[in-house]
C-alpha atoms as a PDB file:
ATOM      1  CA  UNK A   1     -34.033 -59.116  49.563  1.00  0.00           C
ATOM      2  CA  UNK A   2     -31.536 -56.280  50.254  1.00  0.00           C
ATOM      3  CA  UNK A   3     -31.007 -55.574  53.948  1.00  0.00           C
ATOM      4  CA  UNK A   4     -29.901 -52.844  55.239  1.00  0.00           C
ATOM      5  CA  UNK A   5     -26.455 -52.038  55.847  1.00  0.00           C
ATOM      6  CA  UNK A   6     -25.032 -51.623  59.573  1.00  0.00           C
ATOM      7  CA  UNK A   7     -22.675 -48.788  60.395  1.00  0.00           C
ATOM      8  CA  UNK A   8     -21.100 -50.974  62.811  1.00  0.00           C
ATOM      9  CA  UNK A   9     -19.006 -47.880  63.318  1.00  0.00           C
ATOM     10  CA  UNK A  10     -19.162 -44.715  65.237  1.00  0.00           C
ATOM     11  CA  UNK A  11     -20.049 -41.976  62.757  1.00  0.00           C
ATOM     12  CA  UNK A  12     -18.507 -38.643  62.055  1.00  0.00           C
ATOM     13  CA  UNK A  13     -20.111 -36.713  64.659  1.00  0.00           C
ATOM     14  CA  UNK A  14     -20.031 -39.401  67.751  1.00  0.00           C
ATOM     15  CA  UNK A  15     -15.595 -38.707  67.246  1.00  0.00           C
ATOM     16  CA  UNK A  16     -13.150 -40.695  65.344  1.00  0.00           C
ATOM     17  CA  UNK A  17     -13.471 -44.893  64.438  1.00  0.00           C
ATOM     18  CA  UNK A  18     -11.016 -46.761  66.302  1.00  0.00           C
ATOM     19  CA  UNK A  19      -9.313 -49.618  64.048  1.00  0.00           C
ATOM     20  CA  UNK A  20     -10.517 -52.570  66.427  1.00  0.00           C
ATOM     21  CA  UNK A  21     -14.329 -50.840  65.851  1.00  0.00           C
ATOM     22  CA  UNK A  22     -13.650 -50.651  62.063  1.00  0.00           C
ATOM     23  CA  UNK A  23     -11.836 -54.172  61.348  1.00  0.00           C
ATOM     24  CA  UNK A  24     -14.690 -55.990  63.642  1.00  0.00           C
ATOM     25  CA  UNK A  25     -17.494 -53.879  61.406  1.00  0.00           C
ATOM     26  CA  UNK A  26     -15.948 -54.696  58.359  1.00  0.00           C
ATOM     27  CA  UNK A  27     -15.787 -58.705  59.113  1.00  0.00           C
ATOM     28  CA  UNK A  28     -19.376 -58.632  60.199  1.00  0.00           C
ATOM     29  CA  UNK A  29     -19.996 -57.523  57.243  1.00  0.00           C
ATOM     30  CA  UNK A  30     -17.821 -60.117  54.837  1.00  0.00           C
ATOM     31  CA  UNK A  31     -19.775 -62.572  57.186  1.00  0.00           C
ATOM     32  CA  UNK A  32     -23.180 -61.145  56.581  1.00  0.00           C
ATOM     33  CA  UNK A  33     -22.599 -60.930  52.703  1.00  0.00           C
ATOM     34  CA  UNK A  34     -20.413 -64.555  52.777  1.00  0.00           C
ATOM     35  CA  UNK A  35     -23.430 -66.587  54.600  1.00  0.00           C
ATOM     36  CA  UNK A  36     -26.480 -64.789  52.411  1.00  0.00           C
ATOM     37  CA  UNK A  37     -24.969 -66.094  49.224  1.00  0.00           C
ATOM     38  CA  UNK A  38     -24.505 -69.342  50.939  1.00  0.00           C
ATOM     39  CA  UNK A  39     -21.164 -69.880  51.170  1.00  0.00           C
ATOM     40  CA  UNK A  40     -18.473 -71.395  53.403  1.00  0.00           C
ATOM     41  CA  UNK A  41     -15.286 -69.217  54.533  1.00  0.00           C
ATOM     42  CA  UNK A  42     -13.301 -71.568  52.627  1.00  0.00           C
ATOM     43  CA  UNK A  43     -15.184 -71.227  49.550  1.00  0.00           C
ATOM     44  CA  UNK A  44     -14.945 -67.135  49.473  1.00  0.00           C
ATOM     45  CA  UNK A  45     -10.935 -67.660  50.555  1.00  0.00           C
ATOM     46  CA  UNK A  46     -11.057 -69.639  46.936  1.00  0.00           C
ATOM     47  CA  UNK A  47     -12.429 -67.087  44.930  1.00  0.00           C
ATOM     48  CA  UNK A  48     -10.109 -64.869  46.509  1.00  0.00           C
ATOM     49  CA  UNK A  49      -6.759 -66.748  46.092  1.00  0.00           C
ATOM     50  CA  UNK A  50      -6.182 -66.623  50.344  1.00  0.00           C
ATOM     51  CA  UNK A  51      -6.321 -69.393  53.005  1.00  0.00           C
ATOM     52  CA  UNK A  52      -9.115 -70.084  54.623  1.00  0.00           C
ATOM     53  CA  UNK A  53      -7.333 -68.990  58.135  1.00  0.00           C
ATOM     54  CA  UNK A  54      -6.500 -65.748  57.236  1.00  0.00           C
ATOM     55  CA  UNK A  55     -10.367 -65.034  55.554  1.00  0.00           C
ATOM     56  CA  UNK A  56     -11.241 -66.053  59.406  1.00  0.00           C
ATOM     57  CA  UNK A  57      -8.479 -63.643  61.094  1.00  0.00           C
ATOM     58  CA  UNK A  58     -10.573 -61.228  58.918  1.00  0.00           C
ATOM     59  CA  UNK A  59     -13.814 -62.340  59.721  1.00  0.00           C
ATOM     60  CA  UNK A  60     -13.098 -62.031  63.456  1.00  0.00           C
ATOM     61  CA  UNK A  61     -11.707 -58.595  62.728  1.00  0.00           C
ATOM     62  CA  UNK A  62      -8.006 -59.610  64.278  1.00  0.00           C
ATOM     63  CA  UNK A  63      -6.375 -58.377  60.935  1.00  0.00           C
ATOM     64  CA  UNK A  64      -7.321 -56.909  57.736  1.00  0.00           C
ATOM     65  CA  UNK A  65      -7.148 -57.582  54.235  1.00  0.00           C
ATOM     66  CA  UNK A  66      -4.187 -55.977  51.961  1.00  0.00           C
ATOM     67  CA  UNK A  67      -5.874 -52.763  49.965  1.00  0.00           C
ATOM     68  CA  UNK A  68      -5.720 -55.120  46.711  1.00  0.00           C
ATOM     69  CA  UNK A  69      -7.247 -57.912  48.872  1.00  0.00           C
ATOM     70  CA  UNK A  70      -9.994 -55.603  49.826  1.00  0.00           C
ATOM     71  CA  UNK A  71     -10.893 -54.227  46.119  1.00  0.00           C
ATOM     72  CA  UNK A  72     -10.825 -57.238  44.868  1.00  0.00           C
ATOM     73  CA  UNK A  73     -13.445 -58.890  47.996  1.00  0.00           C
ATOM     74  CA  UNK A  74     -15.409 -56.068  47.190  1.00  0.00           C
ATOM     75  CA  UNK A  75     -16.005 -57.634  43.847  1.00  0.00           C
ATOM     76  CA  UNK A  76     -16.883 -60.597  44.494  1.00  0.00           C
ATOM     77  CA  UNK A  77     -19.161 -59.950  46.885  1.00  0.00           C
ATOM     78  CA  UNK A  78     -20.556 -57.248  44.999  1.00  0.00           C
ATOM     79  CA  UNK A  79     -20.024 -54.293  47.267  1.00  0.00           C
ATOM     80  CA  UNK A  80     -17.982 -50.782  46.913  1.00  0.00           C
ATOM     81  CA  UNK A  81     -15.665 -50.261  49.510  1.00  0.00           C
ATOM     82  CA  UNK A  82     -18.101 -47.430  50.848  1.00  0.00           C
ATOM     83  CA  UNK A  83     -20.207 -50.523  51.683  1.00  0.00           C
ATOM     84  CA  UNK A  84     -17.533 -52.837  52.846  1.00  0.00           C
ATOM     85  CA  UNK A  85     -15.380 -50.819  55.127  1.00  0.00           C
ATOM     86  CA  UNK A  86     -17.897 -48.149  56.212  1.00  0.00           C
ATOM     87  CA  UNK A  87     -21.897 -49.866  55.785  1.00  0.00           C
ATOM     88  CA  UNK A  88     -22.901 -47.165  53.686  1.00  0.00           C
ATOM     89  CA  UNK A  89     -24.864 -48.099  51.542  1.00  0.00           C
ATOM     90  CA  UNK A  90     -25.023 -45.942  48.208  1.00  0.00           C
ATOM     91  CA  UNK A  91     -28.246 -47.231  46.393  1.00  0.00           C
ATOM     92  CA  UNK A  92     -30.178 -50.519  45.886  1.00  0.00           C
ATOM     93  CA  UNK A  93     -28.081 -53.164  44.633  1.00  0.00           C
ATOM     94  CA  UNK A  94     -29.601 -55.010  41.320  1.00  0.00           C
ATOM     95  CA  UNK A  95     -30.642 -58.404  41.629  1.00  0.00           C
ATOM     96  CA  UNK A  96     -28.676 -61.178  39.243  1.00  0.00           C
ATOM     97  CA  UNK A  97     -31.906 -61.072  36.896  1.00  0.00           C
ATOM     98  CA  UNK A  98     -32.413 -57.008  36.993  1.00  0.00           C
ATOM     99  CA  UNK A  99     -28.676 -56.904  35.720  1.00  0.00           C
ATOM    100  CA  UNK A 100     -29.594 -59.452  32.755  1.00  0.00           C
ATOM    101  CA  UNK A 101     -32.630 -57.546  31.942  1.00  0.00           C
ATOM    102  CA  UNK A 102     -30.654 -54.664  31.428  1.00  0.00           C
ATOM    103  CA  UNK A 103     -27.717 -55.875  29.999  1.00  0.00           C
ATOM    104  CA  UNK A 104     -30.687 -57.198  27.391  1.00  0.00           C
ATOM    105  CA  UNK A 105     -32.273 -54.308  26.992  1.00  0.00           C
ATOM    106  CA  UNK A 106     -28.734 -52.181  26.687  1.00  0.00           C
ATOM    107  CA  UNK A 107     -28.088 -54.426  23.753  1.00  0.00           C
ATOM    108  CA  UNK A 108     -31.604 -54.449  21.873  1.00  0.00           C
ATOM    109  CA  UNK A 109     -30.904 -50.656  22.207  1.00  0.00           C
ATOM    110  CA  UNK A 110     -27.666 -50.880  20.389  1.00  0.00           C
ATOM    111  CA  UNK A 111     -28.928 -52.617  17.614  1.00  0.00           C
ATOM    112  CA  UNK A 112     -31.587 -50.212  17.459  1.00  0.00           C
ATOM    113  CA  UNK A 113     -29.371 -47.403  17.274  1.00  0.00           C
ATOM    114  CA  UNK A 114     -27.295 -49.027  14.772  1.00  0.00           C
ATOM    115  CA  UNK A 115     -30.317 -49.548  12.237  1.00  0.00           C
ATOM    116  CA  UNK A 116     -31.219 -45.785  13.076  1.00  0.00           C
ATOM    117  CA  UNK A 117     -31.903 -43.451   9.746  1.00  0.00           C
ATOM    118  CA  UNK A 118     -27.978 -41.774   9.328  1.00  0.00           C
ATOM    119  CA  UNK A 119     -26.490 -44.746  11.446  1.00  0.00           C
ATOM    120  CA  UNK A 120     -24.749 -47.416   9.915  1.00  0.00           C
ATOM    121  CA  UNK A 121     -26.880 -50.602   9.352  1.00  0.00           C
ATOM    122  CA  UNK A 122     -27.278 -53.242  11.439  1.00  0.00           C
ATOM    123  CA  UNK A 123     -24.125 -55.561  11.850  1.00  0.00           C
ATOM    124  CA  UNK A 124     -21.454 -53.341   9.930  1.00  0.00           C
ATOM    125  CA  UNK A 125     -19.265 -51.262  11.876  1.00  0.00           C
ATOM    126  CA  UNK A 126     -18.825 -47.535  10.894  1.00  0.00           C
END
């Protein structure tokens, strides 16, 4: 179930974000994204190569994560840094089996292609 994604922020035309407003926004949402795929702070700090004190600092929005720290969060927990820093959301995200499906489907298409009439057969490269 994809919920929706809280500004947490003041927008554009209510003035200018203040950096407490942001960093608390932003670890609300590392929270919200941590606990729906069921996971303790010090199992995300893992995946992330951090200790588990410093995922809290950013979880309570006292700090914020280095700009490599960030990218890299935002892959794991499958969100673009639109969605991590700012909440906005830029489409539905696909579900684990959606992305298999079409990873499925991408390749059945390929092979398809590749057995085409003036394409090169099936298993040899051109």
């Amino acid at each position: 179930m994809n919920e929706p994604m809280d500004a947490g922020i003041a927008s554009e035309k209510e003035g200018p974000v203040r950096p407490r407003d942001l960093l608390q926004a932003v670890g609300r949402r590392i929270v919200r994204e941590r606990k729906r795929r069921g996971w303790s702070q010090g199992d995300l700090a893992r995946r992330l190569g951090v200790k588990r004190e410093r995922m809290g600092n950013w979880e309570r929005g006292e700090n914020a994560p280095r700009l490599e720290e960030l990218a890299l969060l935002g892959q794991i927990l499958r969100l673009s840094l639109d969605e991590l820093v700012y909440g906005r959301k830029r489409g539905r995200r696909l579900t684990e089996d959606e992305l298999r499906r079409g990873e499925q489907c991408l390749a059945g298409l390929v092979e398809l292609l590749g057995a085409a009439p003036g394409g090169p057969p099936a298993g040899e490269e051109s």
